[in-house]
C-alpha atoms as a PDB file:
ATOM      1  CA  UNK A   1       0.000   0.000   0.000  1.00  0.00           C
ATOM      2  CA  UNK A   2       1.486   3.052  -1.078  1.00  0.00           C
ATOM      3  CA  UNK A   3       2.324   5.377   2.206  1.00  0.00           C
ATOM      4  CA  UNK A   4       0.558   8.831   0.718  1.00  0.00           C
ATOM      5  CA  UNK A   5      -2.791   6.607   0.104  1.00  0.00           C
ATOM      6  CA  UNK A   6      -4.784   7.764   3.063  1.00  0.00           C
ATOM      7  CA  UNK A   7      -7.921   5.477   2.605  1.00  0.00           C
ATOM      8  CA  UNK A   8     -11.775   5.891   2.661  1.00  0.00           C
ATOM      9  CA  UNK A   9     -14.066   6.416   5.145  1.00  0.00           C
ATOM     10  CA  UNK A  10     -14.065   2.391   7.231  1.00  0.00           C
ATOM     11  CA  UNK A  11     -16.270   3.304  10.136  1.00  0.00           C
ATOM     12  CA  UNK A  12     -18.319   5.716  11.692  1.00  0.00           C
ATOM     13  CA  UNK A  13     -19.665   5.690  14.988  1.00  0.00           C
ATOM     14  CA  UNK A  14     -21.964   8.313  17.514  1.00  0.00           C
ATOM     15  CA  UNK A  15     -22.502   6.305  20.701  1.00  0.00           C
ATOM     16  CA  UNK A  16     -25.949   6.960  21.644  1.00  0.00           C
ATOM     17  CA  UNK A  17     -24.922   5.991  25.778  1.00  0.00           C
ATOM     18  CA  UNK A  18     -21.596   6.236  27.912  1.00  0.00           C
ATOM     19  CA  UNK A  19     -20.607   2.763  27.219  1.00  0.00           C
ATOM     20  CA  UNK A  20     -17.320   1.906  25.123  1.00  0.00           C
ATOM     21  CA  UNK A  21     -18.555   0.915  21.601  1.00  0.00           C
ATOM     22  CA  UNK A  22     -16.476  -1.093  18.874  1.00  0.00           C
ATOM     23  CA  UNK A  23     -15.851   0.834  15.851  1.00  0.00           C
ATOM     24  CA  UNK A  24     -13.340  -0.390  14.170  1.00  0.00           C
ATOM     25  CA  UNK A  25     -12.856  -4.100  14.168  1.00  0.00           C
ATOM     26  CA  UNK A  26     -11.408  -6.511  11.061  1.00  0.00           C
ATOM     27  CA  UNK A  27     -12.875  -9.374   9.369  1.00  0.00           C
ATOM     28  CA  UNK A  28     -10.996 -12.474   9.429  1.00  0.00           C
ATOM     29  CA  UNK A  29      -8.015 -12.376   6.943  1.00  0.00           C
ATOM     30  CA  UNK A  30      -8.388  -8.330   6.997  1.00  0.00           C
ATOM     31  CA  UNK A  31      -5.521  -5.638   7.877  1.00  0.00           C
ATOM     32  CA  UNK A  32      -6.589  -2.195   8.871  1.00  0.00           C
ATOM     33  CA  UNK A  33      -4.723   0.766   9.011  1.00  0.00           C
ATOM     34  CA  UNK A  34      -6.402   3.135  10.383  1.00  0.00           C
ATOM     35  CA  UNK A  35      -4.958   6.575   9.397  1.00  0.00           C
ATOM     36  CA  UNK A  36      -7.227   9.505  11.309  1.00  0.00           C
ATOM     37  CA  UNK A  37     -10.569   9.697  12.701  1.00  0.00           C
ATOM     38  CA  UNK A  38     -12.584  12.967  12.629  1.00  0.00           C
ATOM     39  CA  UNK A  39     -14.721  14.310  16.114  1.00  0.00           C
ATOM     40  CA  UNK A  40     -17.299  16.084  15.887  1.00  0.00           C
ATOM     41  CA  UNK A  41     -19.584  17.591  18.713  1.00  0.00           C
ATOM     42  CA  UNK A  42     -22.856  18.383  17.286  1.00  0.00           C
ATOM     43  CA  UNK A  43     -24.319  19.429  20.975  1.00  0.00           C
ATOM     44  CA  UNK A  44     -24.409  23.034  23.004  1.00  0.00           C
ATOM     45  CA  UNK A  45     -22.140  21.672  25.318  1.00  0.00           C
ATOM     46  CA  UNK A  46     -18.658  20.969  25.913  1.00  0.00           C
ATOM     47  CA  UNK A  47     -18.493  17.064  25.947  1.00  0.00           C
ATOM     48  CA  UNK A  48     -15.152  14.482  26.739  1.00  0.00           C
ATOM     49  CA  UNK A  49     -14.345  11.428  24.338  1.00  0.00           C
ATOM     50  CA  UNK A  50     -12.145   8.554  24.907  1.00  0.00           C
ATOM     51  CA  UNK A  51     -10.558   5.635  22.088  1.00  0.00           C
ATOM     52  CA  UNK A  52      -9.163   2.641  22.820  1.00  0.00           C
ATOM     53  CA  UNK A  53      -7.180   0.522  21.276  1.00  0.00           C
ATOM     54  CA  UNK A  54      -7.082  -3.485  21.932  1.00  0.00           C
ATOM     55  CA  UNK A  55      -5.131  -5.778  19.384  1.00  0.00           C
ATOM     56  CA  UNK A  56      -6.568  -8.568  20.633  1.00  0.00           C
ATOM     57  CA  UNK A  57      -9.706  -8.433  22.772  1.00  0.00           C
ATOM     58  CA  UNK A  58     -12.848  -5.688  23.541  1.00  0.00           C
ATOM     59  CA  UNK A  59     -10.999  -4.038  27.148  1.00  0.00           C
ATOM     60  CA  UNK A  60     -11.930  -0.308  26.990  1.00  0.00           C
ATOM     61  CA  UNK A  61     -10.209   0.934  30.300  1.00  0.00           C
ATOM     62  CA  UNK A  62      -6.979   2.740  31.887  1.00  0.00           C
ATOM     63  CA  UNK A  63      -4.813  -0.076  29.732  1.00  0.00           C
ATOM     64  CA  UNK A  64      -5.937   0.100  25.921  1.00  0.00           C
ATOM     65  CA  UNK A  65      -6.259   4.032  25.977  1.00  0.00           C
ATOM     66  CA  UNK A  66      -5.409   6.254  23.470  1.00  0.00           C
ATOM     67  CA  UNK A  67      -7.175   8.952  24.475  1.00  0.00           C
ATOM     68  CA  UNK A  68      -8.445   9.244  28.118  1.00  0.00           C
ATOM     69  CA  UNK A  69     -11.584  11.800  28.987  1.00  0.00           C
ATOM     70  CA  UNK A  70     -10.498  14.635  26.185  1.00  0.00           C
ATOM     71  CA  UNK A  71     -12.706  17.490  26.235  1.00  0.00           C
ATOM     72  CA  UNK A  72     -13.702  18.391  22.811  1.00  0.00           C
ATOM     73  CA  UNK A  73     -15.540  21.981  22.848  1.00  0.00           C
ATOM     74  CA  UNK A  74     -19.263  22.640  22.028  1.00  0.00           C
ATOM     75  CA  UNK A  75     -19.804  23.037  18.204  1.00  0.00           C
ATOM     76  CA  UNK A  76     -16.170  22.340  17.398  1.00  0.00           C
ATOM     77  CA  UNK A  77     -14.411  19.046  15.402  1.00  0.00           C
ATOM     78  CA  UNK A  78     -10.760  17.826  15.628  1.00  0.00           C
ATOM     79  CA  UNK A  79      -8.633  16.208  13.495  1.00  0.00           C
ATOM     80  CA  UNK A  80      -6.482  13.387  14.958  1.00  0.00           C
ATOM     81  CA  UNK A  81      -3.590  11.529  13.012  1.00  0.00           C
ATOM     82  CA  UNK A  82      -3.675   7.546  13.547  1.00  0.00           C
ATOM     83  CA  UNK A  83      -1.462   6.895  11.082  1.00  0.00           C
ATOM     84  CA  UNK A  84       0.491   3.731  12.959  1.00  0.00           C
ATOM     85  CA  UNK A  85      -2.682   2.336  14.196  1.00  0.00           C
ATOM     86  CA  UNK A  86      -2.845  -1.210  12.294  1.00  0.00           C
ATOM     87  CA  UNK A  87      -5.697  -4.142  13.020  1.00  0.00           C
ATOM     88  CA  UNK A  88      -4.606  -7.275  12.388  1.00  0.00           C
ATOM     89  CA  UNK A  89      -6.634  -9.616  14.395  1.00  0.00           C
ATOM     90  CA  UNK A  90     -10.006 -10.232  13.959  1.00  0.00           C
ATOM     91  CA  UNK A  91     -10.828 -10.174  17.510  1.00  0.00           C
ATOM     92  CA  UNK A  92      -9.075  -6.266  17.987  1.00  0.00           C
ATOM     93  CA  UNK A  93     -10.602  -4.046  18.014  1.00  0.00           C
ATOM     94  CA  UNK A  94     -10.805   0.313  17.978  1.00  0.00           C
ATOM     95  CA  UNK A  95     -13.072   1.354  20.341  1.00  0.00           C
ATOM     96  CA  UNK A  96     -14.824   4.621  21.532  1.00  0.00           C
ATOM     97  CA  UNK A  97     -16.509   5.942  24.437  1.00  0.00           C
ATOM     98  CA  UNK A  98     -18.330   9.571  25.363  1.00  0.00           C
ATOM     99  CA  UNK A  99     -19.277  11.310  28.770  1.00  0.00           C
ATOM    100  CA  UNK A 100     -22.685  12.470  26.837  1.00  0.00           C
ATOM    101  CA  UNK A 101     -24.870  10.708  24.922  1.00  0.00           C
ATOM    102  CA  UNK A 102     -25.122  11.003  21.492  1.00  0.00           C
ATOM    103  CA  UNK A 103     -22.541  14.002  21.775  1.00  0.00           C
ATOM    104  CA  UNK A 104     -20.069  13.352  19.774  1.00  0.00           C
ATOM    105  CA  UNK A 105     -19.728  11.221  15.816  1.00  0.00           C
ATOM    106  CA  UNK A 106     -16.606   9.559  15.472  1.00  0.00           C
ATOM    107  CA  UNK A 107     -15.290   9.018  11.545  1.00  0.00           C
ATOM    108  CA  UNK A 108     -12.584   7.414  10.810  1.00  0.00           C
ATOM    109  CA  UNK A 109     -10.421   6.824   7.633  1.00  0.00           C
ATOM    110  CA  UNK A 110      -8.169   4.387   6.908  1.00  0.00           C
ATOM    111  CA  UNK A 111      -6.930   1.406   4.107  1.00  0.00           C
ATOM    112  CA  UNK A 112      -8.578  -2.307   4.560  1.00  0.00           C
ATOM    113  CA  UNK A 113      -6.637  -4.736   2.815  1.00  0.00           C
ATOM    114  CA  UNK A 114      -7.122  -9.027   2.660  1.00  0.00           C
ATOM    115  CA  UNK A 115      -4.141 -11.011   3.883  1.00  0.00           C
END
């Protein structure tokens, strides 16, 4: 895969509770890279994210975070660069998680290629 290819949209998530939620998770045979993921908070308020990572399991806590309760401002998006975040287990998995329901959609980008 060529390194300046920066993919298509592979998932897109807004959690509609405060639980951790899969979002990015490959078939079997499948390799992810997952190159950036897009916030946005669509709400009034300011609202806090967090994204795991797991390579091999669904633990969304203290030990597979990225990102640990980041406030992302009312009305406002970021841009975050995942470029060395690679799936290559079908039971990993990219997972995210919000302090407000239904506060926050979660896009990312990335290549998905077979083994």
């Amino acid at each position: 895969m060529p390194e300046n290819l920066k993919g298509v949209q592979i998932a897109q998530s807004r959690p509609s509770n405060t639980t951790a939620v899969s979002a990015v998770s490959p078939t079997d045979g499948q390799i992810i890279q997952v190159t950036s993921v897009f916030l946005a908070n669509t709400t009034s308020a300011n609202a806090t994210f967090r994204i795991f990572h797991d390579e091999d399991g669904t633990t969304y806590d203290e030990s597979t975070a990225l990102f640990y309760d980041v406030t992302l401002d009312a009305n406002t998006s970021l841009h975050i660069d995942l470029a060395d975040i690679w799936l290559r287990n079908s039971s990993g998995n990219l997972a995210v998680r919000v302090g407000t329901a239904s506060a926050i959609t979660f896009t990312f980008y990335g290549i998905a290629d077979e083994q």
